[in-house]
Protein backbone atom coordinates (compact mmCIF):
# COMPACT_ATOMS: atom_id res chain seq x y z
CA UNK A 1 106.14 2.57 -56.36
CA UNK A 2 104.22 3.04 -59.62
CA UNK A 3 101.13 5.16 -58.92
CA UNK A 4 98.00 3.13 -58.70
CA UNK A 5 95.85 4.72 -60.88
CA UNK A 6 98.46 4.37 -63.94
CA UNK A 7 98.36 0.45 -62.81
CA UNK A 8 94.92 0.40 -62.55
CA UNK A 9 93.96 2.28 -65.75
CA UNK A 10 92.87 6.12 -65.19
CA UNK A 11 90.14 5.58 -68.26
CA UNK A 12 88.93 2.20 -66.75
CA UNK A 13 88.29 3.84 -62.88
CA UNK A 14 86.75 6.43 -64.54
CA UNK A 15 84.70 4.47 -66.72
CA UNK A 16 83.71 2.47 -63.60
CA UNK A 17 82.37 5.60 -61.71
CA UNK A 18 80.65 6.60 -64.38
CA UNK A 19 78.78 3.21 -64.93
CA UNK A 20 77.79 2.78 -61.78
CA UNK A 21 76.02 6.13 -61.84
CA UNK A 22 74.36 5.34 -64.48
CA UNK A 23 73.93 1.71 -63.36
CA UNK A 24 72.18 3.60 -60.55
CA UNK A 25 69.95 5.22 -61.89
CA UNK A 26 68.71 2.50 -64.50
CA UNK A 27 68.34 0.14 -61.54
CA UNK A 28 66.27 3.39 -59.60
CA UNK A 29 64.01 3.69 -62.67
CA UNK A 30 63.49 0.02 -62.85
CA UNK A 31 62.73 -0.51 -59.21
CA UNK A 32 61.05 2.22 -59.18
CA UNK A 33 57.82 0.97 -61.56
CA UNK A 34 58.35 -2.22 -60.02
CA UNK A 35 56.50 -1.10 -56.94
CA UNK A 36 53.02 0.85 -57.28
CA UNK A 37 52.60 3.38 -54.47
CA UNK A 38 56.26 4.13 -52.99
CA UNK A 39 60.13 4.60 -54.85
CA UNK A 40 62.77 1.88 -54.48
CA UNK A 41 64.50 4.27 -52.10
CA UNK A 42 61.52 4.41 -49.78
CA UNK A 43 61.24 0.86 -49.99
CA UNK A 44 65.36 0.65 -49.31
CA UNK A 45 64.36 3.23 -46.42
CA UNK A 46 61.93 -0.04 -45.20
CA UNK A 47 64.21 -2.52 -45.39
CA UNK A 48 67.26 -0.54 -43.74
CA UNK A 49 64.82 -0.03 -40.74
CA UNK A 50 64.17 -3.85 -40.41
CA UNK A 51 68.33 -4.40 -40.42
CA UNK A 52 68.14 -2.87 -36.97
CA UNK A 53 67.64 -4.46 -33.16
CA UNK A 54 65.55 -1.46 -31.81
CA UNK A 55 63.64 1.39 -33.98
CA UNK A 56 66.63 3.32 -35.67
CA UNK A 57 67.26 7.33 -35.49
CA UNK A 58 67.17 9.60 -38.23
CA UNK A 59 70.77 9.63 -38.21
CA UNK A 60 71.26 5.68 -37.61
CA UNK A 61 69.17 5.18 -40.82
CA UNK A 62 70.35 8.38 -42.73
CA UNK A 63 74.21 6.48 -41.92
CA UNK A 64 72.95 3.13 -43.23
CA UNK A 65 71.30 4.57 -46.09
CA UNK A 66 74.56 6.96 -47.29
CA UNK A 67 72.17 9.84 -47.80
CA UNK A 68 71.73 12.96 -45.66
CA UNK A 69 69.65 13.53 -42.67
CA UNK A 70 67.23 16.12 -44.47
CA UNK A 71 66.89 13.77 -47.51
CA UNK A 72 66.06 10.80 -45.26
CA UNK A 73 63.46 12.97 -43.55
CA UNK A 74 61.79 13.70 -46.37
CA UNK A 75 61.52 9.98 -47.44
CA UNK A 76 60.02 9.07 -43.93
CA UNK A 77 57.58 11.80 -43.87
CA UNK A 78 56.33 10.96 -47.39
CA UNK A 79 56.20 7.47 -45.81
CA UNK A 80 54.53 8.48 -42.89
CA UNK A 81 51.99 9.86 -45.02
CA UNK A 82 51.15 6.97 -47.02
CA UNK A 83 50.96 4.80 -43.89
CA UNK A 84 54.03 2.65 -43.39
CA UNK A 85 55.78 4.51 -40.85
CA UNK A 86 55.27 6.09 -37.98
CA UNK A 87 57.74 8.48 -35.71
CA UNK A 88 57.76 7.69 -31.96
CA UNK A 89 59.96 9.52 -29.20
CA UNK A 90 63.27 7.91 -27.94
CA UNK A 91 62.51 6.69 -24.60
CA UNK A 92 65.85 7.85 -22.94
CA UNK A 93 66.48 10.74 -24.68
CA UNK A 94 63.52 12.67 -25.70
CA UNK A 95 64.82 15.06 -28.24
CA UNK A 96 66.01 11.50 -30.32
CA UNK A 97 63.09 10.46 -32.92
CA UNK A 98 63.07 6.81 -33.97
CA UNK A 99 61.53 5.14 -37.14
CA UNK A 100 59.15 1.82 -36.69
CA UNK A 101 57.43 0.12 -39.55
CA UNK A 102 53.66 0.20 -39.49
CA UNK A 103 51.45 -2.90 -40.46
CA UNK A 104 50.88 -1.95 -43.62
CA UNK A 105 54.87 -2.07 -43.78
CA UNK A 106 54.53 -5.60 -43.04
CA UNK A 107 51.74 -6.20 -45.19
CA UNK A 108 54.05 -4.93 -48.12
CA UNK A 109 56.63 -6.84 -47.57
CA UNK A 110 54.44 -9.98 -47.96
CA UNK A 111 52.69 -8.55 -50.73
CA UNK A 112 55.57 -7.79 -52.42
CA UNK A 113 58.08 -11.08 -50.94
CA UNK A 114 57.26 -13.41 -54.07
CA UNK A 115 57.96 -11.34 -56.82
CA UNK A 116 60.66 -9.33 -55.23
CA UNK A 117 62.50 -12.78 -55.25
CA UNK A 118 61.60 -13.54 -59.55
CA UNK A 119 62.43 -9.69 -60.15
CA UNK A 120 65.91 -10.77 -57.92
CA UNK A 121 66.27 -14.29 -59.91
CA UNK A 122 66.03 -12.14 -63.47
CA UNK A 123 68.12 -9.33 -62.34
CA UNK A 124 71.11 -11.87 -61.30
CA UNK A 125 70.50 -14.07 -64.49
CA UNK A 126 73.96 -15.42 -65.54
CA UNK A 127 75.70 -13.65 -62.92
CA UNK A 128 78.11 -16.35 -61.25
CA UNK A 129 78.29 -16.09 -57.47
CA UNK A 130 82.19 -15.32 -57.61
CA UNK A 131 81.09 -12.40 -59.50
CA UNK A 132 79.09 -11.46 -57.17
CA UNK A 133 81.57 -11.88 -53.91
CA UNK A 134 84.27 -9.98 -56.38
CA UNK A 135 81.46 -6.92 -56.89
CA UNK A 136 80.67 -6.98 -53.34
CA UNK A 137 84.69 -7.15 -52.08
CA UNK A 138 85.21 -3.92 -54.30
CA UNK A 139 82.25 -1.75 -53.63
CA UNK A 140 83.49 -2.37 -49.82
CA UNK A 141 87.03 -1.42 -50.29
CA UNK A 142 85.61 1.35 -52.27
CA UNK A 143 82.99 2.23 -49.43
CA UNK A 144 86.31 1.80 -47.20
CA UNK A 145 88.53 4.46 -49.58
CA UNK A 146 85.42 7.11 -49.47
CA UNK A 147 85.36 7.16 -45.53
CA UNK A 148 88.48 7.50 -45.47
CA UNK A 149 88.37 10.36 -47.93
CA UNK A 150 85.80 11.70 -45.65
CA UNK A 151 88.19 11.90 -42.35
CA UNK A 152 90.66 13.28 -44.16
CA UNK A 153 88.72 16.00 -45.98
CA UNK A 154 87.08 16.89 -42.46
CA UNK A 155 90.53 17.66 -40.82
């Protein structure tokens, strides 16, 4: 069998990595200005907690989020700070600290809904929805690969 990344073009993959690195940190930058008091990962860090049934964990939103526990800490607490989040005690198990969204959380999101959706209409300008379904297909097979990657390299 012909090895894949021969097939697939060693330069291209790595060009790939490389541009979504960069990709990510343009769109960071970006997103960043976009929103006046709090970073677009803080704001990610709001949305991720409204993806979930009951108040998430630490480690349920540092999973969602791909980041580390400590990092995601740091993100809440800043957040806590500011007002939009507040830390409450798990119920059943009282060494577990879950996440809720504050009213002023709520208050930003409809503050921020209308232009969130132009600043989403701009960024996806002439971007064909097969494109996106292909982009989304691949960054899950490649999400898929890395955990993988992860089992193995924990063995």
């Amino acid at each position: 069998m012909e090895n894949y990344l021969n097939f697939a073009g060693i330069e291209d993959a790595y060009f790939l990595i490389g541009e979504m690195t960069a990709f990510s940190n343009r769109f960071q930058a970006v997103a960043d200005r976009f929103f006046a008091d709090i970073s677009w990962k803080q704001c990610f860090l709001l949305i991720c907690i409204k993806m979930f049934r009951q108040p998430p964990t630490l480690k349920e939103l540092a999973v969602t989020v791909g980041s580390s526990h400590q990092n995601v800490k740091q993100l809440l607490l800043k957040l806590e700070r500011v007002g939009y989040v507040e830390f409450i005690r798990d119920e059943n198990d009282k060494r577990k600290q879950r996440v809720i969204r504050t009213k002023k959380a709520e208050v930003f999101d409809e503050t921020h809904d209308e232009p969130s959706t132009v600043f989403m209409q701009k960024f996806f300008e002439n971007v064909s929805p097969d494109k996106i379904k292909i982009t989304i297909e691949t960054l899950v097979q490649l999400e898929n690969n890395l955990k993988e990657m992860e089992k193995q390299q924990k063995k």
